[in-house]
N, C-alpha and C. Protein backbone atom coordinates (compact mmCIF):
# COMPACT_ATOMS: atom_id res chain seq x y z
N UNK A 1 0.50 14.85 18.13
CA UNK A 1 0.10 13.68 17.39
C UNK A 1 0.85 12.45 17.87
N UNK A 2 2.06 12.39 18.40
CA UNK A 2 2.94 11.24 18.64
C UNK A 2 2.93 11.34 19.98
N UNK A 3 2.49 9.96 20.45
CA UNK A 3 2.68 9.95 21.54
C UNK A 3 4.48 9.46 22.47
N UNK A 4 4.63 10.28 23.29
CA UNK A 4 6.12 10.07 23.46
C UNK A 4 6.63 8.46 24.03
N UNK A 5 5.77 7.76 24.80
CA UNK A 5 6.05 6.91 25.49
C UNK A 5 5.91 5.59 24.21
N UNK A 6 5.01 6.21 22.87
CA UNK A 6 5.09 4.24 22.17
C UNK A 6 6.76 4.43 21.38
N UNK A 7 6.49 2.75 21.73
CA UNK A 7 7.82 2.49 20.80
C UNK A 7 7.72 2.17 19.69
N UNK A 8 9.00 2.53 19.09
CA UNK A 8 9.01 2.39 17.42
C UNK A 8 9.60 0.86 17.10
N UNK A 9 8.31 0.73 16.08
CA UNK A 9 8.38 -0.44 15.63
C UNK A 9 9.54 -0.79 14.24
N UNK A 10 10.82 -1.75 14.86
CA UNK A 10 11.92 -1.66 13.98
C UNK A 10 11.62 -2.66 12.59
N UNK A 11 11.65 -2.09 11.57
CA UNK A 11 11.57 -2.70 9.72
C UNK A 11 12.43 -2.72 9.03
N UNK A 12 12.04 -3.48 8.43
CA UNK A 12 13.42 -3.13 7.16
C UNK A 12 12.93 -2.28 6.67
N UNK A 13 13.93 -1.33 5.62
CA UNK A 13 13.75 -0.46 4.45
C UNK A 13 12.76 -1.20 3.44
N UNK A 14 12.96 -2.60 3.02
CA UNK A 14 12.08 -2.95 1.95
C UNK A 14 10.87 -3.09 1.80
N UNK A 15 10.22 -3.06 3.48
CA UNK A 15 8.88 -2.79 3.94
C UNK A 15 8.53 -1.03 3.55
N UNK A 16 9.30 -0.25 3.42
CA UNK A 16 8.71 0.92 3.44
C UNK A 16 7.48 1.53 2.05
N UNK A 17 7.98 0.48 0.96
CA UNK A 17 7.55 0.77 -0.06
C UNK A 17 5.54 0.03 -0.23
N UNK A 18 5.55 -0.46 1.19
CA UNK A 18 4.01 -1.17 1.54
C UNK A 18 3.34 -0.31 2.35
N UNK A 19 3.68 0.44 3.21
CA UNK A 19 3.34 1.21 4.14
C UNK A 19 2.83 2.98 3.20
N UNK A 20 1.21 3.10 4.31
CA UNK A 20 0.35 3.91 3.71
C UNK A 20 0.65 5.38 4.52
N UNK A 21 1.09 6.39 4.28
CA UNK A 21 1.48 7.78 5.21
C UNK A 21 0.19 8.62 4.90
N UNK A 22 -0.54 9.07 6.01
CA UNK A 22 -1.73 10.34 5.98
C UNK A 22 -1.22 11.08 5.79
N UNK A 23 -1.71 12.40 5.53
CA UNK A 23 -1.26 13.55 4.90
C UNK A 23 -0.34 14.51 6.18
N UNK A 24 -1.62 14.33 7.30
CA UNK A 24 -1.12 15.64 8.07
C UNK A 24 0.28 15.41 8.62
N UNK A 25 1.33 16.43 9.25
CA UNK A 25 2.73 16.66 9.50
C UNK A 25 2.64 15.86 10.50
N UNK A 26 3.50 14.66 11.33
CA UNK A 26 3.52 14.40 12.85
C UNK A 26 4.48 15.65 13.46
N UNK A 27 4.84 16.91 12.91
CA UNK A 27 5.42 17.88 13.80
C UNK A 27 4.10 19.03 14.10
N UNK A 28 4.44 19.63 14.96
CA UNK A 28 3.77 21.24 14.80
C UNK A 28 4.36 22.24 15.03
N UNK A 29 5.43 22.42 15.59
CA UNK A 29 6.43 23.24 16.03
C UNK A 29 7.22 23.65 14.70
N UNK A 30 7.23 25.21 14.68
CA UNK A 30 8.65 25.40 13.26
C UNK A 30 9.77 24.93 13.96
N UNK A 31 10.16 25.27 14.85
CA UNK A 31 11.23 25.34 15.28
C UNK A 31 11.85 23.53 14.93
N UNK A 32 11.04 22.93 15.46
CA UNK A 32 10.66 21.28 15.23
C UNK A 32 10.92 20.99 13.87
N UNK A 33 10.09 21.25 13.24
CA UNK A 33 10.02 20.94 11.77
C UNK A 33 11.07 21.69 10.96
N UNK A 34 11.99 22.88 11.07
CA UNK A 34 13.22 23.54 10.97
C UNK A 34 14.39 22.10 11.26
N UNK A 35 14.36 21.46 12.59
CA UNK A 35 15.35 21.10 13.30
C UNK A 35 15.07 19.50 12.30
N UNK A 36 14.05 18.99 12.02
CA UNK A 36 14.25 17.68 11.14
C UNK A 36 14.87 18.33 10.11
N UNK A 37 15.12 19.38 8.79
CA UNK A 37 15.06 19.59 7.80
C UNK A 37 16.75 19.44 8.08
N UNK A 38 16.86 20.40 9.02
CA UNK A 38 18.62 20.09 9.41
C UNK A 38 19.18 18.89 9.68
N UNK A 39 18.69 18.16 10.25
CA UNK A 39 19.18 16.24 10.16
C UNK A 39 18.74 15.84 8.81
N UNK A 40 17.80 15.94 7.94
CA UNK A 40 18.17 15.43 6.98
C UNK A 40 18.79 16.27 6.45
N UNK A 41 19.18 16.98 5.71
CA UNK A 41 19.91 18.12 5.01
C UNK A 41 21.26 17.13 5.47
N UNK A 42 22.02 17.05 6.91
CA UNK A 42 23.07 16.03 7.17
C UNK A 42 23.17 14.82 7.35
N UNK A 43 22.19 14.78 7.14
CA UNK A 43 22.12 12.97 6.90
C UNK A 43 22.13 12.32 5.59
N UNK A 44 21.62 13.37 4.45
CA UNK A 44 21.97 13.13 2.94
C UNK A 44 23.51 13.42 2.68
N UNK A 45 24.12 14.19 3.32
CA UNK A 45 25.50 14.71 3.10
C UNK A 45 26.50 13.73 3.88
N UNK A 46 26.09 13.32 4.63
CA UNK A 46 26.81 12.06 5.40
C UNK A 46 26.92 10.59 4.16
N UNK A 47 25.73 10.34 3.68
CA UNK A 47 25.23 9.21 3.16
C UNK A 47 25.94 9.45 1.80
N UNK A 48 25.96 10.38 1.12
CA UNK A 48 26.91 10.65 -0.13
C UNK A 48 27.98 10.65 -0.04
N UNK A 49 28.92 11.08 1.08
CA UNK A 49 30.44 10.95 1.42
C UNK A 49 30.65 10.12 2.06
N UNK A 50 30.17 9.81 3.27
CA UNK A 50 30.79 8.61 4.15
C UNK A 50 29.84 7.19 4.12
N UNK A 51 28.85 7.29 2.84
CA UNK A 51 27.58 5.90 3.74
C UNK A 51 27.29 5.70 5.05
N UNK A 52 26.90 6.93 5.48
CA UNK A 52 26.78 6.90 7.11
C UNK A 52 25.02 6.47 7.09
N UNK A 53 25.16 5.35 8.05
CA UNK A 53 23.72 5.24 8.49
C UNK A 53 23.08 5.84 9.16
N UNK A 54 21.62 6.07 9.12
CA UNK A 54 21.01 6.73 10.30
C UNK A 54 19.70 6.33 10.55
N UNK A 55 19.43 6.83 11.92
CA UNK A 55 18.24 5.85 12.68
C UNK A 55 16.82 7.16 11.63
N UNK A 56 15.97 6.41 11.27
CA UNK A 56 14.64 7.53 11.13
C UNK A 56 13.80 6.70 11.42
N UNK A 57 13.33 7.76 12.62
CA UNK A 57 11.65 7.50 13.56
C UNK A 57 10.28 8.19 12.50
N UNK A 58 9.71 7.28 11.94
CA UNK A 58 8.20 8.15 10.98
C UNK A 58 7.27 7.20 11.46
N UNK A 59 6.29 8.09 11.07
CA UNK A 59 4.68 7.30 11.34
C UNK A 59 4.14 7.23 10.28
N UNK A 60 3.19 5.84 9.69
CA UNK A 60 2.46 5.21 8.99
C UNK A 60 1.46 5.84 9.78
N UNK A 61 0.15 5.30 8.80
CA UNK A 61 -1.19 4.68 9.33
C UNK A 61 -0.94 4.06 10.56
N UNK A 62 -0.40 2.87 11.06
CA UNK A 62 -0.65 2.32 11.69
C UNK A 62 0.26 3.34 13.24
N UNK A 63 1.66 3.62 13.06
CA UNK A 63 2.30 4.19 14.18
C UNK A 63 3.50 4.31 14.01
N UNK A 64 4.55 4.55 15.11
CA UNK A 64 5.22 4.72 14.87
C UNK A 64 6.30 3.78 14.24
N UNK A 65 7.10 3.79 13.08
CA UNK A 65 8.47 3.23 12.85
C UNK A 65 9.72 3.35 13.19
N UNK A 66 10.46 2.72 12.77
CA UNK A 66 12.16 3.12 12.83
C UNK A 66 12.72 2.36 11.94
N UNK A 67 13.36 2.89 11.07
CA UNK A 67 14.69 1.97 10.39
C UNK A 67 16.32 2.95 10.71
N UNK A 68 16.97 1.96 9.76
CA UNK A 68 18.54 2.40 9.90
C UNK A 68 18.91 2.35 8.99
N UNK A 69 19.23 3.20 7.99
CA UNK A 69 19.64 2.97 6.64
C UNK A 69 20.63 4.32 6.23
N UNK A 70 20.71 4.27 5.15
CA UNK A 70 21.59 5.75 4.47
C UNK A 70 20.43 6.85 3.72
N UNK A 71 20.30 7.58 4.28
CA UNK A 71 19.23 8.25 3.12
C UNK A 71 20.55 9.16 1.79
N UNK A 72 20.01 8.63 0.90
CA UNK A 72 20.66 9.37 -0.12
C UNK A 72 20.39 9.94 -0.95
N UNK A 73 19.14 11.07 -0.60
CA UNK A 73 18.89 12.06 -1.22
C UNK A 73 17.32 12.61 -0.36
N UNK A 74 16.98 13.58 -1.29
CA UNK A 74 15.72 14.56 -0.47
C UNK A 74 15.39 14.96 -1.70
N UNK A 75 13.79 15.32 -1.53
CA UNK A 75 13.29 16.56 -2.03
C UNK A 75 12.68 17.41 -1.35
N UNK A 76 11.63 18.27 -2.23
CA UNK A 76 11.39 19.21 -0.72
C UNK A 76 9.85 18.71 0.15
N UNK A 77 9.74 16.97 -0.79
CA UNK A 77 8.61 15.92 0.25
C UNK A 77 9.12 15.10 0.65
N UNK A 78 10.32 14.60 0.29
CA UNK A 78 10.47 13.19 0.41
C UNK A 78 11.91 13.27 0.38
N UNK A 79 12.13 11.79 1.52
CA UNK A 79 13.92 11.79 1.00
C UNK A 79 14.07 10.28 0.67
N UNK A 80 14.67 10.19 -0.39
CA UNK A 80 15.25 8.89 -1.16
C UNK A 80 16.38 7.96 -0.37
N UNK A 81 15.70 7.00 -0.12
CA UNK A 81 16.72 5.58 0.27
C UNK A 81 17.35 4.44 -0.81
N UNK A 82 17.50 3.83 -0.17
CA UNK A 82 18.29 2.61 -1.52
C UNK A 82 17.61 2.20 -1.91
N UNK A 83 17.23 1.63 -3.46
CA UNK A 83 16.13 0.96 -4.34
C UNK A 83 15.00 2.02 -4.72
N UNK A 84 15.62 3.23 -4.08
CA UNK A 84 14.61 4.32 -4.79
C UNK A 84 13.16 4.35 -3.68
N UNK A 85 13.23 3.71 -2.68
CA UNK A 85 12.12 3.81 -1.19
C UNK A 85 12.15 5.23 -0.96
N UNK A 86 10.97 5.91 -0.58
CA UNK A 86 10.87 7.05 0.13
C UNK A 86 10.34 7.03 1.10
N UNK A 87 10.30 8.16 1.49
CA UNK A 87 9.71 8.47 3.31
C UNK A 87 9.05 9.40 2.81
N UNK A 88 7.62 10.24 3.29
CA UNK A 88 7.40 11.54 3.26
C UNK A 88 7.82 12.41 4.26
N UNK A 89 8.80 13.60 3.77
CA UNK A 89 9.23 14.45 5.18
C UNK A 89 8.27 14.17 6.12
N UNK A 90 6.78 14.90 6.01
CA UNK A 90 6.48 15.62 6.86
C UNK A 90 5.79 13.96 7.67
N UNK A 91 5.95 13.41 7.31
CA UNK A 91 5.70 11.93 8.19
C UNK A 91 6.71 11.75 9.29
N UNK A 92 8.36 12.08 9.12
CA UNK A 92 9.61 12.06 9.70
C UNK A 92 9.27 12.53 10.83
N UNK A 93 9.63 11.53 12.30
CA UNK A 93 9.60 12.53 13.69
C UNK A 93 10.72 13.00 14.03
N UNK A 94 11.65 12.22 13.81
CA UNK A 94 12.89 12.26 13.77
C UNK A 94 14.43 11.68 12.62
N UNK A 95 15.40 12.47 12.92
CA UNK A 95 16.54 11.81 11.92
C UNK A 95 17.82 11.95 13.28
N UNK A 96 18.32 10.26 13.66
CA UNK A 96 18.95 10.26 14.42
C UNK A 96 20.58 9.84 13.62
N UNK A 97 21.45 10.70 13.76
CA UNK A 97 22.62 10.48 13.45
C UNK A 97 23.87 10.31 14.28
């Protein structure tokens, strides 16, 4: 679904709460979709102890994103940013820490 060569378009967090996510996963791989669950899983544990920022690559409707923020928290759809913004996991291509 993602093509490797576009670039991610950099936003603020406060844009995220405008932006429309389709349903289907941008992963297909378990192994893939295993290996995001583990960056966030440490990227919520970073963000609760140290406020560590981190880069997350997701796709909208339109393509790919990127912000830099703290995620500080998850569920088992979504992980919680500041002001209560979410992401949908399975939208997440990546969690760069």
């Amino acid at each position: 679904m993602s093509n490797p060569l576009e670039k991610p378009v950099l936003i603020d967090k406060e844009v995220v709460s405008e932006l429309r996510f389709p349903e289907p996963d941008v992963l297909f791989n378990p192994s893939a979709i295993s290996k995001r669950q583990g960056e966030i899983d440490r990227a919520v544990y970073l963000g609760n102890t140290e406020h560590t920022k981190v880069r997350i690559l997701f796709h909208d409707n339109a393509g790919l994103k990127q912000i830099e923020t703290t995620i500080w928290g998850a569920t088992d759809k979504r992980i919680i940013l500041k002001s209560g913004m979410v992401i949908p996991i399975h939208r997440i291509q990546e969690v760069k820490i």
